[in-house]
C-alpha atoms as a PDB file:
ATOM      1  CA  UNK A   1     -21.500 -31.621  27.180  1.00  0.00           C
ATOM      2  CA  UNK A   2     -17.560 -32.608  27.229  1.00  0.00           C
ATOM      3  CA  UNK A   3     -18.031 -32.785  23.538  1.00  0.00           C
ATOM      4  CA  UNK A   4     -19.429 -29.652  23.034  1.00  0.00           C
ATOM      5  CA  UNK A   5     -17.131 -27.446  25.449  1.00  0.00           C
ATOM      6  CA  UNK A   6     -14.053 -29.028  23.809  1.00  0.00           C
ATOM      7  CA  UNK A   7     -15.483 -27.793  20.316  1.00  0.00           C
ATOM      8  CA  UNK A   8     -16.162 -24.356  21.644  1.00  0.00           C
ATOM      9  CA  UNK A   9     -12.489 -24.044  23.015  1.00  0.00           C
ATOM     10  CA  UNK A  10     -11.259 -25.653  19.636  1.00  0.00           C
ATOM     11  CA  UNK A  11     -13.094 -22.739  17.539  1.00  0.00           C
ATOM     12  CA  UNK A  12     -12.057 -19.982  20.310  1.00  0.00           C
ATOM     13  CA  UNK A  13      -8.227 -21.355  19.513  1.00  0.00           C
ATOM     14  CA  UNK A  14      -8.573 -20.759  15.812  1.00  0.00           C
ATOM     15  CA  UNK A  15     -10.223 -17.648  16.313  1.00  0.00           C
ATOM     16  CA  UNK A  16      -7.390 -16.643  18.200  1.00  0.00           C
ATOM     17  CA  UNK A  17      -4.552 -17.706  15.839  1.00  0.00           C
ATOM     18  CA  UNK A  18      -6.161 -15.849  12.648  1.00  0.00           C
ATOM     19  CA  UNK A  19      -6.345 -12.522  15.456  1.00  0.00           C
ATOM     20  CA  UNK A  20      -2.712 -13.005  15.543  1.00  0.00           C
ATOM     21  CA  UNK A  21      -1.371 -11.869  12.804  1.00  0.00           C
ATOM     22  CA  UNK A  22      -3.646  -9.124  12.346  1.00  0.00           C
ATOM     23  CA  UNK A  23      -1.802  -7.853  15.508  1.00  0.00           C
ATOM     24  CA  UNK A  24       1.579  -8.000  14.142  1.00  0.00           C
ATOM     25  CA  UNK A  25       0.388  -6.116  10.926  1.00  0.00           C
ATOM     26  CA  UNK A  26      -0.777  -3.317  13.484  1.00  0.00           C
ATOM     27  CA  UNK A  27       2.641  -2.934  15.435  1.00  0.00           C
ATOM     28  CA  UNK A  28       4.512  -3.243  11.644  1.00  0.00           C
ATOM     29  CA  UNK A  29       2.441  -0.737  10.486  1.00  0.00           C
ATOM     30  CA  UNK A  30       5.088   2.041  11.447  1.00  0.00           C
ATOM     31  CA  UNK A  31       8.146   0.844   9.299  1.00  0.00           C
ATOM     32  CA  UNK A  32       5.785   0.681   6.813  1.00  0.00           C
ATOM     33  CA  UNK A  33       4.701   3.815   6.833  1.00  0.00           C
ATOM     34  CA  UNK A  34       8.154   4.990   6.448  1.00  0.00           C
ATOM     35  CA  UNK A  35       9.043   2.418   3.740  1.00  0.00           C
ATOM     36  CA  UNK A  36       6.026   3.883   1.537  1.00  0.00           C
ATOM     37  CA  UNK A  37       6.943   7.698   2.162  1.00  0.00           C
ATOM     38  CA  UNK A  38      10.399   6.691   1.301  1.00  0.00           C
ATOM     39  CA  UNK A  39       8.800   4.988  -1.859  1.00  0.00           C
ATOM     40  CA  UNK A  40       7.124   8.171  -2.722  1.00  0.00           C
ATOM     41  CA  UNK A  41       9.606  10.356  -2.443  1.00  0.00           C
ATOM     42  CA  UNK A  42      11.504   8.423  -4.420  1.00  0.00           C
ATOM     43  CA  UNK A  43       9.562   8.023  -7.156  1.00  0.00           C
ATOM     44  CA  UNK A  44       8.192  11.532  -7.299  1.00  0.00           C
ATOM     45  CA  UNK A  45      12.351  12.701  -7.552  1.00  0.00           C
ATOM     46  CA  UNK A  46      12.716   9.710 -10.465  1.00  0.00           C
ATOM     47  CA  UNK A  47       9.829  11.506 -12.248  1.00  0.00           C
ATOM     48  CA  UNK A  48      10.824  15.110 -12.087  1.00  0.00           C
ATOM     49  CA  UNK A  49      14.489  13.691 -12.616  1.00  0.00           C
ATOM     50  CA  UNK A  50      13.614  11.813 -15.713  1.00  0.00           C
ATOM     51  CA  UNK A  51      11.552  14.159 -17.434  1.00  0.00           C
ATOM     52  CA  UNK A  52      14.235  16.949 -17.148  1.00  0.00           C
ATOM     53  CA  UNK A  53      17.087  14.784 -17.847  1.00  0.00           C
ATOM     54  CA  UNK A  54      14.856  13.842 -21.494  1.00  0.00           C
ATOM     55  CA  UNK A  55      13.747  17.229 -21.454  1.00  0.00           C
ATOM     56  CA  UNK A  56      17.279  18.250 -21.253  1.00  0.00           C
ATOM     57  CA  UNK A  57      18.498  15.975 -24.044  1.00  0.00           C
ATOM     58  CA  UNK A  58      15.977  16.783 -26.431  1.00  0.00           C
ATOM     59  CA  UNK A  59      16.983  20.595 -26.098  1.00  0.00           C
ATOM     60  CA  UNK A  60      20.238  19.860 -27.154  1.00  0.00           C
ATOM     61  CA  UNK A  61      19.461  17.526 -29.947  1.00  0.00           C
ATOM     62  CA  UNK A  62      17.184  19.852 -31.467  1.00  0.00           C
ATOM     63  CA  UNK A  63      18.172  23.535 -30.142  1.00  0.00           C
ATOM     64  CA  UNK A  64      15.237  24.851 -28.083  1.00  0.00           C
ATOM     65  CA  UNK A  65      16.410  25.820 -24.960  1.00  0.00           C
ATOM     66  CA  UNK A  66      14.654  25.781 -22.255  1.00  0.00           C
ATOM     67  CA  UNK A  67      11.025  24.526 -23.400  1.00  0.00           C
ATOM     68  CA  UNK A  68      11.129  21.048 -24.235  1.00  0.00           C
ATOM     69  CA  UNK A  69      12.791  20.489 -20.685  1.00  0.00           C
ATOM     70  CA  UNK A  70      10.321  22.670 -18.998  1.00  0.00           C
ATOM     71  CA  UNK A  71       7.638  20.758 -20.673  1.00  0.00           C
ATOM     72  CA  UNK A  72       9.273  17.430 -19.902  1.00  0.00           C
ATOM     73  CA  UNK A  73       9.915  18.497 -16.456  1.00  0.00           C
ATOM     74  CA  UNK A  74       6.078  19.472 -15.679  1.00  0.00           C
ATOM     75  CA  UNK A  75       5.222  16.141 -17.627  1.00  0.00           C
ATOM     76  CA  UNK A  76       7.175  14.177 -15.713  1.00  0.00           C
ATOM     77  CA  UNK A  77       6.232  15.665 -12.518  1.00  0.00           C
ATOM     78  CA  UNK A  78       2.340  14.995 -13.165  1.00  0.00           C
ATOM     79  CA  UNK A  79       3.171  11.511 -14.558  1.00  0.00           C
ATOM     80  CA  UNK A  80       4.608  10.724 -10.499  1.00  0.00           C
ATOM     81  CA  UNK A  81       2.098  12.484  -8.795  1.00  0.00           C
ATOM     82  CA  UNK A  82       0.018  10.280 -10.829  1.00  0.00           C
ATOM     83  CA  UNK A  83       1.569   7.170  -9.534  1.00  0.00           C
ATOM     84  CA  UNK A  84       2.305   8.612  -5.924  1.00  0.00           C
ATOM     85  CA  UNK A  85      -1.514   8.902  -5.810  1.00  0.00           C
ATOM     86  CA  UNK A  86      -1.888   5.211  -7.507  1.00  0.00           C
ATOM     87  CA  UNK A  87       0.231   3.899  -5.139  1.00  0.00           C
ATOM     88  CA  UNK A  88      -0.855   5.431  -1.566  1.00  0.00           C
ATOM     89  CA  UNK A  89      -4.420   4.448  -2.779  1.00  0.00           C
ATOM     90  CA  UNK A  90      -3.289   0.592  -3.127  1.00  0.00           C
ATOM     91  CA  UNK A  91      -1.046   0.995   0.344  1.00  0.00           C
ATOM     92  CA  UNK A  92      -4.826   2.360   1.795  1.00  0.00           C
ATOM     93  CA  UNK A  93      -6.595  -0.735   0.702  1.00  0.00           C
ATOM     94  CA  UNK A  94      -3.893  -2.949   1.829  1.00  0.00           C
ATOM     95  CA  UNK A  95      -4.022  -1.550   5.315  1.00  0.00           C
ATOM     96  CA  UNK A  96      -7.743  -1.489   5.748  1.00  0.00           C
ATOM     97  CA  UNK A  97      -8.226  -5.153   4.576  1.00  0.00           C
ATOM     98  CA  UNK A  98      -5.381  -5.901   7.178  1.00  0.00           C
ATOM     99  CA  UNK A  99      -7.409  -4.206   9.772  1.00  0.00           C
ATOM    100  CA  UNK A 100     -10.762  -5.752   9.392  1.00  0.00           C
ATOM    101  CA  UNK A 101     -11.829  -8.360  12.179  1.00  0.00           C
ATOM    102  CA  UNK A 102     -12.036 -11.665  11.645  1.00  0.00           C
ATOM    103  CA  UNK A 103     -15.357 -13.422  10.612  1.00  0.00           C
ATOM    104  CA  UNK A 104     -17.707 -14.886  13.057  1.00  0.00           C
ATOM    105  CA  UNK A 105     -17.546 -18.303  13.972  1.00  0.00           C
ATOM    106  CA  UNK A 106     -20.032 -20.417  12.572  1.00  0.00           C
ATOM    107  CA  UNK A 107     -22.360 -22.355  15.293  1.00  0.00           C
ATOM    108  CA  UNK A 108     -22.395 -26.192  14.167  1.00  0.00           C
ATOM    109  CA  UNK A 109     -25.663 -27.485  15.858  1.00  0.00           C
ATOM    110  CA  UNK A 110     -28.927 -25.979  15.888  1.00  0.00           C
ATOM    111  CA  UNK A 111     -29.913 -24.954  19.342  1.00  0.00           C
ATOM    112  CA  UNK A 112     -33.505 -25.227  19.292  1.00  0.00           C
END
């Protein structure tokens, strides 16, 4: 019976320690929230940045004013909305996998 209660409070310990740090990625889930809005913010200004500042040097080189950096600028714009959306979508899983419990403990001996 000794045996058998140490066993159970052995398997209750390492239930514990994986619950941990599941608990940790709960209370850090905050900063990074605000580290992935900052992210996509970010990259959403790089895109619409990017695309006019091509846009912008392809009107010059070739003397079209204002359409290829209107086109470049609604280009680029779609093309980080795109990855915005990539992005939160991946930051989604990664918080729902972090949130799921941990598995059952397996019972050893067959109580029959």
């Amino acid at each position: 019976m000794r045996r058998r209660a140490a066993e159970i409070g052995r398997q209750l310990d390492h239930v514990k320690a994986t619950r941990e740090p599941a608990k940790t990625r709960v209370q850090d889930s905050g900063a990074a929230n605000i580290g992935s809005a900052f992210r996509f913010t970010f990259e959403l200004l790089a895109g619409v940045g990017v695309g006019g500042l091509v846009g912008w040097m392809l009107d010059r080189q070739f003397n079209t004013a204002p359409w290829l950096m209107l086109v470049c600028l609604v280009l680029g714009f779609v093309g980080a909305l795109v990855n915005v959306m990539r992005a939160a979508a991946k930051d989604k899983a990664a918080q729902a996998s972090s949130r799921s419990p941990a598995p059952a403990v397996r019972d050893d001996e067959d109580d029959r």
